[in-house]
Protein backbone atom coordinates (compact mmCIF):
# COMPACT_ATOMS: atom_id res chain seq x y z
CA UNK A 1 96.72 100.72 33.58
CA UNK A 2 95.06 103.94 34.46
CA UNK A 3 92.87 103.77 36.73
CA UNK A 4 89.98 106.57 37.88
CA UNK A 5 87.65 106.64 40.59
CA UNK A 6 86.19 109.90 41.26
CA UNK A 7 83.02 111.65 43.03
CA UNK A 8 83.45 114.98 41.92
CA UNK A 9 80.91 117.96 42.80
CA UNK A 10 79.96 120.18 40.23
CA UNK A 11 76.36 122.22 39.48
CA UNK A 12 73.87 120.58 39.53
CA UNK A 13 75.36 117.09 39.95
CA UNK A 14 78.16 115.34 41.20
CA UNK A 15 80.25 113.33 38.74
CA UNK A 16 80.73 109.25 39.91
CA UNK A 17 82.63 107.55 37.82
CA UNK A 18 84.76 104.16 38.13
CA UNK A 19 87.08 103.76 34.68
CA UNK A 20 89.87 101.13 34.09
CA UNK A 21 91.98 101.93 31.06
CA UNK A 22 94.67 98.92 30.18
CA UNK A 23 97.60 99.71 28.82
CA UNK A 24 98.01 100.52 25.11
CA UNK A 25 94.10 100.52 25.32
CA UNK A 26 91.20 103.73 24.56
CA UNK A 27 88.78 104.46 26.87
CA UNK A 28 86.11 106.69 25.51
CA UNK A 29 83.58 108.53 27.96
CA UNK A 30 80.86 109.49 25.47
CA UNK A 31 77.68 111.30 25.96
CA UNK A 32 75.80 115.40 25.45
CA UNK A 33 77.58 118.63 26.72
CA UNK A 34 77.46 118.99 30.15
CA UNK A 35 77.48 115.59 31.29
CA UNK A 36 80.82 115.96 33.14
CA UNK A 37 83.23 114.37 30.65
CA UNK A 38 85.34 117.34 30.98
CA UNK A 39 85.56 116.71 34.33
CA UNK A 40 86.74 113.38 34.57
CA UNK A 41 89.75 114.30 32.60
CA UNK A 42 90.46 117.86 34.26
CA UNK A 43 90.52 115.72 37.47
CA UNK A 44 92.54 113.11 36.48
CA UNK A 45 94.84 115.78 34.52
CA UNK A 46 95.51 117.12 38.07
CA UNK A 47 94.33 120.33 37.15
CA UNK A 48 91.38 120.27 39.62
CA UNK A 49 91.69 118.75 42.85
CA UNK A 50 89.95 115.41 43.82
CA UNK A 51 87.14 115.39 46.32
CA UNK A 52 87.13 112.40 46.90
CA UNK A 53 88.39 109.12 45.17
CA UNK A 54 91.93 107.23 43.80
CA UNK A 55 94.01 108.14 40.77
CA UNK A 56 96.48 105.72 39.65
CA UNK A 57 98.65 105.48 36.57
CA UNK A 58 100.74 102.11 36.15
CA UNK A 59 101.21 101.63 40.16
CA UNK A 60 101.99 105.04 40.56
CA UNK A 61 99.04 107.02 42.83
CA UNK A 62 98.20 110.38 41.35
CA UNK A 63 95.85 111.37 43.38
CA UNK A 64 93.93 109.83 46.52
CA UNK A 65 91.44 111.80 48.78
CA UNK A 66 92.03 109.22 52.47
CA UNK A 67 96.21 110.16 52.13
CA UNK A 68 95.12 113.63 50.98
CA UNK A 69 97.29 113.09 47.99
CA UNK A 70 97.31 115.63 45.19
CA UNK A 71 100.50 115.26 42.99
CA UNK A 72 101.00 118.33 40.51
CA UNK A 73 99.51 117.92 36.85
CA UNK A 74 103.26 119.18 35.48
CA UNK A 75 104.35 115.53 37.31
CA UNK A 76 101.64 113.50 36.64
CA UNK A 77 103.47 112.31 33.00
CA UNK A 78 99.93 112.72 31.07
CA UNK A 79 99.87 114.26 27.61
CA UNK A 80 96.79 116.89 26.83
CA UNK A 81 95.32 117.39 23.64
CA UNK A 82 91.96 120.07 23.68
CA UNK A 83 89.76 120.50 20.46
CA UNK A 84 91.78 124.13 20.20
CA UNK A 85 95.73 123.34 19.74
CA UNK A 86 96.69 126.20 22.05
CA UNK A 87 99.77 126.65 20.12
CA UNK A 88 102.82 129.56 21.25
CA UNK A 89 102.08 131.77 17.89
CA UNK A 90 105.63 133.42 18.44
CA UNK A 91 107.09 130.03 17.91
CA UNK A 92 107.41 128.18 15.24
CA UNK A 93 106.39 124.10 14.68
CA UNK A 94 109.66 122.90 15.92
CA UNK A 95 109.83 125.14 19.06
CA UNK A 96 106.22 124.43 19.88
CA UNK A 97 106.55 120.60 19.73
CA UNK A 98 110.19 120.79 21.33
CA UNK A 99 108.55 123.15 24.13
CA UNK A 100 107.36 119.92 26.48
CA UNK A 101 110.88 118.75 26.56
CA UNK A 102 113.81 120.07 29.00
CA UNK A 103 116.12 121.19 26.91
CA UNK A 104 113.83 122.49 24.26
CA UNK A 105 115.07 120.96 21.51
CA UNK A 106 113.91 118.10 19.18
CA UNK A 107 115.21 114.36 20.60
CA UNK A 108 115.50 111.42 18.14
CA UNK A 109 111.96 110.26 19.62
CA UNK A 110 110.55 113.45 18.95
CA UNK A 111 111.63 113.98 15.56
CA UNK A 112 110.31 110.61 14.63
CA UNK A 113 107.17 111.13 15.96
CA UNK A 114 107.70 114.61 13.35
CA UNK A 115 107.62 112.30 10.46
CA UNK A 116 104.89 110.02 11.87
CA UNK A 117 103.11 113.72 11.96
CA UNK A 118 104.01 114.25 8.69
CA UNK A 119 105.68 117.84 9.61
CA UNK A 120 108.82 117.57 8.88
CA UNK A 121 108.56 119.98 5.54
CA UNK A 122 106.92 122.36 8.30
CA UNK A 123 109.26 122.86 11.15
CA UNK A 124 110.41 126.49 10.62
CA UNK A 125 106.64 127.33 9.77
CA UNK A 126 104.73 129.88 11.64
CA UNK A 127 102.22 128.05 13.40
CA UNK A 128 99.78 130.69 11.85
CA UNK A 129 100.44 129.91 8.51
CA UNK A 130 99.02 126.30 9.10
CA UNK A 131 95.54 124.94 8.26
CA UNK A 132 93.50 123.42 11.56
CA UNK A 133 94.21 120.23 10.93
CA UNK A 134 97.98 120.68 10.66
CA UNK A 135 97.86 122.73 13.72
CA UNK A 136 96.07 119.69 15.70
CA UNK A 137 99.21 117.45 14.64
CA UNK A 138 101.44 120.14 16.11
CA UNK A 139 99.70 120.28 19.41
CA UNK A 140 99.44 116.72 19.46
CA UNK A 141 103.06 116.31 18.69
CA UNK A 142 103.68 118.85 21.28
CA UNK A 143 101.65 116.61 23.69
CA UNK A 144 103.53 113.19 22.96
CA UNK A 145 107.35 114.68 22.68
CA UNK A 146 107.37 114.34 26.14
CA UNK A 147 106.24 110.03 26.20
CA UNK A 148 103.38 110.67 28.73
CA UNK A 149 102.28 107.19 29.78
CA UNK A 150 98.82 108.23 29.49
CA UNK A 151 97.34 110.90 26.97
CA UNK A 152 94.15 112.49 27.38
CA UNK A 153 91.59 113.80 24.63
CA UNK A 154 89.15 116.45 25.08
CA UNK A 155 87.28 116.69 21.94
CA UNK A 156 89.96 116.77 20.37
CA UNK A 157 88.78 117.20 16.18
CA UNK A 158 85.70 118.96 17.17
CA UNK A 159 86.59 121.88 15.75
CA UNK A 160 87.62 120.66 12.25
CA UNK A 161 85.76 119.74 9.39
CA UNK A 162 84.82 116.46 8.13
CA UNK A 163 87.26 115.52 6.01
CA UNK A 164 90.49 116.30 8.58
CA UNK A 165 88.37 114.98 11.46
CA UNK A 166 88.85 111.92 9.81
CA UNK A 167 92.13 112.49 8.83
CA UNK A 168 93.28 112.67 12.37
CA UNK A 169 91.26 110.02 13.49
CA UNK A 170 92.81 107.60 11.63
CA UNK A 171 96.31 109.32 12.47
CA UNK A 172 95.70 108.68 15.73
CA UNK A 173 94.62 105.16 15.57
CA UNK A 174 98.19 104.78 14.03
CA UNK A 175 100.53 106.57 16.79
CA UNK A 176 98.60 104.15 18.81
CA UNK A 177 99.44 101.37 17.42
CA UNK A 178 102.81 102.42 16.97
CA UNK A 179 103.54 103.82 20.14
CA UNK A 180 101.53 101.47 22.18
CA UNK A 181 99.02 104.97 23.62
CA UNK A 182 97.17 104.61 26.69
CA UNK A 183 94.18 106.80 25.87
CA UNK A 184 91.59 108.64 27.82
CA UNK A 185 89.51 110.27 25.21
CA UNK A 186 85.66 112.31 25.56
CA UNK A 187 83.60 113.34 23.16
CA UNK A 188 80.09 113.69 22.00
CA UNK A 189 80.25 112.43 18.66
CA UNK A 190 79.21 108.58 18.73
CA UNK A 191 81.15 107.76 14.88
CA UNK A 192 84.26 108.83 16.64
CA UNK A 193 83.94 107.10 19.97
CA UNK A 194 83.03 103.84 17.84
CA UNK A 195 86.06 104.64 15.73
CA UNK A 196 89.18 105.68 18.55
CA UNK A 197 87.71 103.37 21.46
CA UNK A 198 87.79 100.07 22.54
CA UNK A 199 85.71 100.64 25.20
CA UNK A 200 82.67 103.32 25.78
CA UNK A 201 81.14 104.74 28.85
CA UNK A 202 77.88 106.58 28.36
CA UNK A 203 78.18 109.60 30.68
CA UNK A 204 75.05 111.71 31.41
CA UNK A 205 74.57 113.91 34.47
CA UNK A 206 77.68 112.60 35.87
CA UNK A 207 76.29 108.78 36.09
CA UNK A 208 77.82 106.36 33.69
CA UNK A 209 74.58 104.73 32.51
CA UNK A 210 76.50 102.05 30.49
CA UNK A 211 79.85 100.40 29.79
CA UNK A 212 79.99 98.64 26.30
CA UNK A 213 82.24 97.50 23.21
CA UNK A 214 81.94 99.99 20.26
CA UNK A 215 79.15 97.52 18.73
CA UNK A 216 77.29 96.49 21.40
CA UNK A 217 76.05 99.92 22.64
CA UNK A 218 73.96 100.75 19.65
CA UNK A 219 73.06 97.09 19.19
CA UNK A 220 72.16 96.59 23.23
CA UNK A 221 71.18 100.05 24.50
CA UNK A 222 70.49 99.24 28.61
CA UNK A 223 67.87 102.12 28.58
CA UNK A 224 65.53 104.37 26.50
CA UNK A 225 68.07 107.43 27.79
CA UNK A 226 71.03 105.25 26.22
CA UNK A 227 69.57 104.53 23.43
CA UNK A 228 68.27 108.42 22.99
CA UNK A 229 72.14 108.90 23.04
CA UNK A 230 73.32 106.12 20.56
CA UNK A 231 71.29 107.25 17.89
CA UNK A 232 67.50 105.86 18.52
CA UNK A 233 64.61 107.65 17.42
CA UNK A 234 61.22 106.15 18.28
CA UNK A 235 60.28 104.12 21.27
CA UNK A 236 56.95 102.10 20.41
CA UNK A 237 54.80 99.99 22.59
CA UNK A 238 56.19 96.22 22.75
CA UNK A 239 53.27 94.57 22.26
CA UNK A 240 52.63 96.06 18.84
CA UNK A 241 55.07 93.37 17.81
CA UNK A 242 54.42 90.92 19.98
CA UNK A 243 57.12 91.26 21.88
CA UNK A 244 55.41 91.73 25.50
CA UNK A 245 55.76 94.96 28.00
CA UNK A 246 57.80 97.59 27.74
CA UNK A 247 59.09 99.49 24.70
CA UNK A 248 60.93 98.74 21.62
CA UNK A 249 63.55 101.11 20.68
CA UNK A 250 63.81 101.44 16.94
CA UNK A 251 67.44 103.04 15.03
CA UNK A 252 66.60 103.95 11.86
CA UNK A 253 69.36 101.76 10.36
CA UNK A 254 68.17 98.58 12.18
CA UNK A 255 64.70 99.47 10.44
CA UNK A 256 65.21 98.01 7.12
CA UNK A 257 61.90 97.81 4.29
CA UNK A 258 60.63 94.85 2.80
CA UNK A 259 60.25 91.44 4.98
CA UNK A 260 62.65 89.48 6.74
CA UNK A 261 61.88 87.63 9.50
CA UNK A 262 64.82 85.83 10.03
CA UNK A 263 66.24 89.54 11.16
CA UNK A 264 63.42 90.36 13.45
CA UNK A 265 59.60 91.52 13.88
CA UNK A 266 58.09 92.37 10.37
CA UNK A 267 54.81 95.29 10.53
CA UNK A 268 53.29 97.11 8.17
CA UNK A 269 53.37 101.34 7.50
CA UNK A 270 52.48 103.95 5.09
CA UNK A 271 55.61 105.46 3.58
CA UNK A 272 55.12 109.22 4.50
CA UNK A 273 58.30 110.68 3.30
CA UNK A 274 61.74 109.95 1.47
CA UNK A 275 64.82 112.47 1.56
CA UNK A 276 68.65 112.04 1.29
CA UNK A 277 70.63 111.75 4.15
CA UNK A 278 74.02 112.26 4.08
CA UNK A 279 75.01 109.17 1.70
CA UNK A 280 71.37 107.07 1.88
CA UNK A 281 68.08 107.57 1.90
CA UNK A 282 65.96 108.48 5.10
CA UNK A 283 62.29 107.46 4.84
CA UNK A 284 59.31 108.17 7.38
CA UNK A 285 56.82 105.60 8.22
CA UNK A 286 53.49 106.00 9.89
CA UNK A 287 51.57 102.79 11.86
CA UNK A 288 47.85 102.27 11.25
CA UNK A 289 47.92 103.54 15.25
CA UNK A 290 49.42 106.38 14.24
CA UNK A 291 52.76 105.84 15.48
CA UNK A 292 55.63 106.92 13.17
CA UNK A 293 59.14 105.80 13.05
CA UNK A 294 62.36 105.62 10.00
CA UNK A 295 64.33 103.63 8.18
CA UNK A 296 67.12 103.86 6.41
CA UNK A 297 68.01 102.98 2.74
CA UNK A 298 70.78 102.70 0.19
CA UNK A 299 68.48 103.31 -2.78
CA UNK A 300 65.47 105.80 -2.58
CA UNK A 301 61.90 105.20 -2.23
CA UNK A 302 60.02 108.14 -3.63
CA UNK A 303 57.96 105.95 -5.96
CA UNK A 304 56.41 104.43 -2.98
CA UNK A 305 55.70 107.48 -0.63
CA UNK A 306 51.73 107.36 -0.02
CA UNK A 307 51.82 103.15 -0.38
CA UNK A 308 51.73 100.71 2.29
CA UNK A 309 55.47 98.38 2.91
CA UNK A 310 56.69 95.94 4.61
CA UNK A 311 59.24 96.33 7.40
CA UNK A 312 61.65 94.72 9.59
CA UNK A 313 62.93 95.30 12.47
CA UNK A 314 66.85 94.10 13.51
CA UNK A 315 66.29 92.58 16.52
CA UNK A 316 65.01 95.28 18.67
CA UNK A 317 65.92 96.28 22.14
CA UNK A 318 62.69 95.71 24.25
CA UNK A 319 63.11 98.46 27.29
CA UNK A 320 61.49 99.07 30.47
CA UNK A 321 60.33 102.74 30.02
């Protein structure tokens, strides 16, 4: 278990947080730049030193502000992985993932975790000669060789492109599995917290506004600032649908055309615009009030752009505003 409580000045805010991480379990602190995820894990990496708070890892304290209690990053036994691999480029693949270990030289645990890497055709490569996705795998070999009991991820894939982003996603989900990883990973890309994590925190000027499964935060936002974060888009007046005070928060793949009441509230709207996004159709609709909102769909609707639909709504969130 790895366990984090931290209040942790910083400009303009302080960062609070409370996190329990069970073993073999992913943690995911989620939410914009400067929100003070980095924080939380430079903290708990030991590489700043805690204000105030408790650090524990497995029993063992780390860090505790009362007994003035700081132990060393280099001995807190927590791998590091950064969205830039900060690889030795004198060295080659071997000598930069056999660099964490004491003797500097590959063990039968690390050259297993090699072939879980799928590197073992590039040990004796210059790390230079390696595409950004195979240089991730060396830096996060590098940061496993050692068997932290804890490994931490700061936006970690950010920096590749779609394709190996996934790649090493789904990489990582298996060294999990396999090597039963306790995980403390930030980032501010919801489709990869929902992916790695078993559990998100929604992090915004240092507050965590909301703990929630990888499901339940965009199906039951807390607040119009969560939901801003999980991916909602308009915010209309409750009572248009019947559905009392407050505000209705409205994803545009919980928006679906046609009726179905058995899903939710069913309006009407002029279809205002249709356009491709990414692998479905994103179309605009405008309320007799004026309001606008949009709605996803798997096949287009350009032949009804200037008509009036019907639309559903998947059982809104109603929010205070």
């Amino acid at each position: 278990m790895l366990s984090i409580r931290i209040e942790q000045p910083r400009r303009p805010f302080t960062v609070r947080a409370h996190i329990e991480v069970p073993e073999g379990r992913t943690y995911c602190v989620f939410g914009p730049s400067g929100a003070g995820k980095s924080t939380i894990l430079s903290v708990t990496a030991g590489f700043q030193t805690l204000h105030k708070g408790h650090i524990a890892l497995n029993g063992t304290v780390l860090a505790d502000h009362t007994a003035r209690l700081h132990l060393p990053a280099w001995r807190r036994q927590l791998g590091y992985l950064t969205q830039s691999p900060l690889l030795f480029p004198h060295l080659d693949v071997q000598s930069n993932i056999a660099y964490a270990l004491p003797n500097k030289r590959l063990d039968d645990y690390s050259r297993n975790l090699v072939k879980a890497l799928e590197l073992q055709d590039y040990l004796f490569a210059g790390v230079n000669t390696l595409s950004g996705g195979q240089k991730q795998r060396v830096a996060l070999g590098r940061a496993l060789a050692a068997r932290p009991r804890a490994l931490l991820l700061d936006e970690p894939f950010s920096a590749l492109d779609h394709p190996a982003r996934l790649e090493m996603q789904g990489l990582l989900l298996s060294l999990q599995k396999e090597y039963r990883l306790t995980m403390l990973l930030v980032t501010h890309q919801l489709a990869e917290a929902q992916r790695l994590a078993d559990t998100l925190g929604v992090l915004d000027e240092g507050e965590i506004l909301q703990e929630a499964g990888p499901a339940e935060l965009v199906v039951s936002p807390v607040s119009v600032k969560v939901a801003l974060l999980a991916g909602y888009r308009a915010f209309l007046p409750a009572a248009l649908f019947g559905l009392g005070g407050g505000v209705v928060a409205l994803h545009p793949d919980r928006v679906h055309l046609g009726s179905h009441p058995a899903l939710g509230p069913v309006g009407r709207a002029l279809v205002e615009s249709c356009y491709p996004h990414e692998g479905r159709w994103l179309i605009g609709l405008r309320l007799a009030q004026g309001q606008t909102l949009e709605a996803t769909a798997n096949l287009p609707a350009k032949s009804q752009v200037g008509r009036e639909v019907s639309f559903t709504l998947q059982n809104p969130p109603v929010l205070s505003e």
